[in-house]
Protein backbone atom coordinates (compact mmCIF):
# COMPACT_ATOMS: atom_id res chain seq x y z
CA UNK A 1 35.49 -14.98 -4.19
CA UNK A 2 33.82 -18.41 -5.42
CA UNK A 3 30.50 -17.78 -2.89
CA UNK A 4 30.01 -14.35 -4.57
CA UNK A 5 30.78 -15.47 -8.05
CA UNK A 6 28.46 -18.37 -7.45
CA UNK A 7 25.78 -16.27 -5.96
CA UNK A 8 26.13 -13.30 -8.34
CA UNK A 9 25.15 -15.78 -10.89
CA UNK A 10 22.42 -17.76 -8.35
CA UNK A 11 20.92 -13.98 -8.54
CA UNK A 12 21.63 -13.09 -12.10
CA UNK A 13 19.56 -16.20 -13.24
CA UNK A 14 16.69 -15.49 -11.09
CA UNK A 15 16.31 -10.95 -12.40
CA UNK A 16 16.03 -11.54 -15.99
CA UNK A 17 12.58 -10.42 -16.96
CA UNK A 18 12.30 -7.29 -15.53
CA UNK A 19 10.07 -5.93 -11.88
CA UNK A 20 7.52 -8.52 -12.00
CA UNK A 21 5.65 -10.91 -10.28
CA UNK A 22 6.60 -14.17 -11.38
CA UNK A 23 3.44 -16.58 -11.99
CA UNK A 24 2.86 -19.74 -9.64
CA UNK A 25 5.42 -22.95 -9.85
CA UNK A 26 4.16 -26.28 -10.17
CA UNK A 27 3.73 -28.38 -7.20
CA UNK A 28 7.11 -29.46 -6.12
CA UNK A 29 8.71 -26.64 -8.39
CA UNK A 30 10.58 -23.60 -7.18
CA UNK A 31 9.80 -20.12 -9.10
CA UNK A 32 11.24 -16.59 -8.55
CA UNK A 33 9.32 -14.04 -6.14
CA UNK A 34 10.32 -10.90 -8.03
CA UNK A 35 12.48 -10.39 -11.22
CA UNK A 36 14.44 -7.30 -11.77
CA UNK A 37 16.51 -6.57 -14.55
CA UNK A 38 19.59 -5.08 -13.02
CA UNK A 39 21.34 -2.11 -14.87
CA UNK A 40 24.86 -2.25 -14.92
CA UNK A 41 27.28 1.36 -14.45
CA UNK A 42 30.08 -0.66 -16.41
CA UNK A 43 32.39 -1.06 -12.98
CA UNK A 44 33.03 -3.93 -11.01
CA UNK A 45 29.92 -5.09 -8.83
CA UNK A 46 30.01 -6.75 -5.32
CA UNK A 47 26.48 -8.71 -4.30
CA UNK A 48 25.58 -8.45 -0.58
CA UNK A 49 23.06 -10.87 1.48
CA UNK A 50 22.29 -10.05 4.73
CA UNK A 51 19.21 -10.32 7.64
CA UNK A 52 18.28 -7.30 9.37
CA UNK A 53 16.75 -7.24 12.74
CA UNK A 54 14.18 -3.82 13.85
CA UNK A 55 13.06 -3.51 16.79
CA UNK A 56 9.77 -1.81 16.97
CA UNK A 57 9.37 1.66 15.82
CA UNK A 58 13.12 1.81 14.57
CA UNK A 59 14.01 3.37 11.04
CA UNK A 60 18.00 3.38 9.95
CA UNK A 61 17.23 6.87 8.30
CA UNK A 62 16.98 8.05 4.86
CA UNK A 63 19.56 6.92 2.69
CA UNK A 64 20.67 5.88 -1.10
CA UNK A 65 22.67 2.99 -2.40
CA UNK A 66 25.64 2.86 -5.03
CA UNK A 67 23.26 0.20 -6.69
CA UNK A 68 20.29 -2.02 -6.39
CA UNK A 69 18.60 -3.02 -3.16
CA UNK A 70 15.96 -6.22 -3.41
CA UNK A 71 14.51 -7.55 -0.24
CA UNK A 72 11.96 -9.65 1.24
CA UNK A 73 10.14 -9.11 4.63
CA UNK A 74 11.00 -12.44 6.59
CA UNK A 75 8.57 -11.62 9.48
CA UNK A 76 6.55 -7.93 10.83
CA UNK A 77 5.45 -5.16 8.66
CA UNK A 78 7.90 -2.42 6.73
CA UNK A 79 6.52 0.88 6.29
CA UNK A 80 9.19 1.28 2.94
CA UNK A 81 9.42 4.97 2.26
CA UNK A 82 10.18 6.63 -1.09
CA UNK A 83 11.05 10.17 -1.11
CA UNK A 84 8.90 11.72 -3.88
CA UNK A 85 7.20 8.70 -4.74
CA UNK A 86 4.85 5.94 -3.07
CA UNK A 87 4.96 5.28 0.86
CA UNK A 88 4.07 1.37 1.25
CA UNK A 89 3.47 -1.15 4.35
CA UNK A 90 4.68 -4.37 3.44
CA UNK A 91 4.25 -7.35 5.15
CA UNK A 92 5.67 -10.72 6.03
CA UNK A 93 6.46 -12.60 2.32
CA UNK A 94 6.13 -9.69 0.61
CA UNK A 95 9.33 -8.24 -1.40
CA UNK A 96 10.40 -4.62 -2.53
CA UNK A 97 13.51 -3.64 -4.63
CA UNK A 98 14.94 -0.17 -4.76
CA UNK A 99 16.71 1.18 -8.16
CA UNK A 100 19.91 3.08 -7.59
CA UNK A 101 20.56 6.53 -6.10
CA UNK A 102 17.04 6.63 -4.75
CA UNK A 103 16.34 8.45 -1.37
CA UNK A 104 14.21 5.83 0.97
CA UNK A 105 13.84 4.62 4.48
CA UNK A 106 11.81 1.37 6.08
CA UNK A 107 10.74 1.41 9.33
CA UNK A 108 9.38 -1.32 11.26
CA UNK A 109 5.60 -0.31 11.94
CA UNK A 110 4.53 -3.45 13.54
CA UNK A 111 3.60 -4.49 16.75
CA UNK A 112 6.99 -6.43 17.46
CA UNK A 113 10.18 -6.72 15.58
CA UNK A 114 10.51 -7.16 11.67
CA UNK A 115 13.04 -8.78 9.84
CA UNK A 116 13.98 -8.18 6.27
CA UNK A 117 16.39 -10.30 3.73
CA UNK A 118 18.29 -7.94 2.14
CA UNK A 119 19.94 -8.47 -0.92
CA UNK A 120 22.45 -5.45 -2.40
CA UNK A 121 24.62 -4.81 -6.34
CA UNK A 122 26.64 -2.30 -5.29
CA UNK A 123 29.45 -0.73 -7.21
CA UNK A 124 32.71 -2.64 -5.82
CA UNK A 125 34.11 -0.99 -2.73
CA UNK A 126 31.59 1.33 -2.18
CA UNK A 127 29.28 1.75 1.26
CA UNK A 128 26.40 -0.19 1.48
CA UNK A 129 24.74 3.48 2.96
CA UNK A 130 24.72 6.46 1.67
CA UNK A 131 23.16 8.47 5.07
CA UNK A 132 21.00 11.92 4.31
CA UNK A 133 20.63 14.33 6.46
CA UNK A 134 17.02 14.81 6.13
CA UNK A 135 14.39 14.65 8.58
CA UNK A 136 11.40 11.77 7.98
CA UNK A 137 7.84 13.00 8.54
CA UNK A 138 6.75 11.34 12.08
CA UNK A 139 3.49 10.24 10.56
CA UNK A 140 5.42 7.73 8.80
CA UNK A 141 6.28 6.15 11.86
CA UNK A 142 2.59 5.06 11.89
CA UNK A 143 0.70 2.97 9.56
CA UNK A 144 -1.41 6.29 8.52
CA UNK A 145 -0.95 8.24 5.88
CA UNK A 146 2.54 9.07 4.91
CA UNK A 147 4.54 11.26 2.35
CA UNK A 148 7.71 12.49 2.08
CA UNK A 149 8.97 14.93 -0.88
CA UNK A 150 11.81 14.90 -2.99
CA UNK A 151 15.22 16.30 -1.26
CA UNK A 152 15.31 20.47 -2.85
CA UNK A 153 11.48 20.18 -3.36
């Protein structure tokens, strides 16, 4: 209970000025990658760190979250996927965050495997996944053009 006390606040004090780039640090000098002002639903909240591994080519499917996802690509390039909105490759210390309830899906479109750091706020006790069953385009299993609409469009 201390580590995710301690880290929800680690991560509180590092999103407080909304999705922006943050500018350089001073030499020596640490400075936030990405800031993201994180709306709360009024429950409980539960903060999740974790390292996923894909293999080449491999998606987890198209899915929403009880909450906010931020992550940063540790290594390979993550074809992120929006449903309805912007389809984006992003590459090795580069980072993304995902507002709740949106549809989405990365898939590892490199030549190898990718890893991601991936940070959730979830509503307490609820899945880390939400699984669709929808069906993702194949072309954006490539690093070509790629859209996918918005579920009942």
């Amino acid at each position: 209970m201390r580590f995710v006390s301690a880290a929800g606040l680690l991560l509180a004090s590092v999103l407080v000025a909304g999705a922006q780039p943050a500018p350089a640090p001073a030499a020596g000098a640490a400075a936030a990658k990405q800031t993201y002002d994180v709306p709360t639903s009024g429950k409980p909240q539960t903060f999740y760190m974790l390292s996923r591994v894909f293999k080449q080519g491999e998606d987890i499917g198209l899915h929403t979250h009880d909450g906010v996802e931020i992550s940063w690509v540790v290594r390979g390039n993550i074809r992120l996927v929006i449903a309805g909105g912007e389809s984006k490759i992003y590459h090795a210390g580069e980072s993304f965050l995902i507002p709740r309830g949106t549809v989405h899906d990365p898939i590892n479109v490199g030549p190898g495997e990718a890893e991601v750091a991936v940070n959730y706020i979830l509503d307490k006790g609820s899945p880390m996944r939400n699984p669709l069953n929808l069906v993702l385009p194949a072309a954006c299993k490539t690093t070509g053009p790629c859209s996918m609409p918005a579920p009942g469009k």
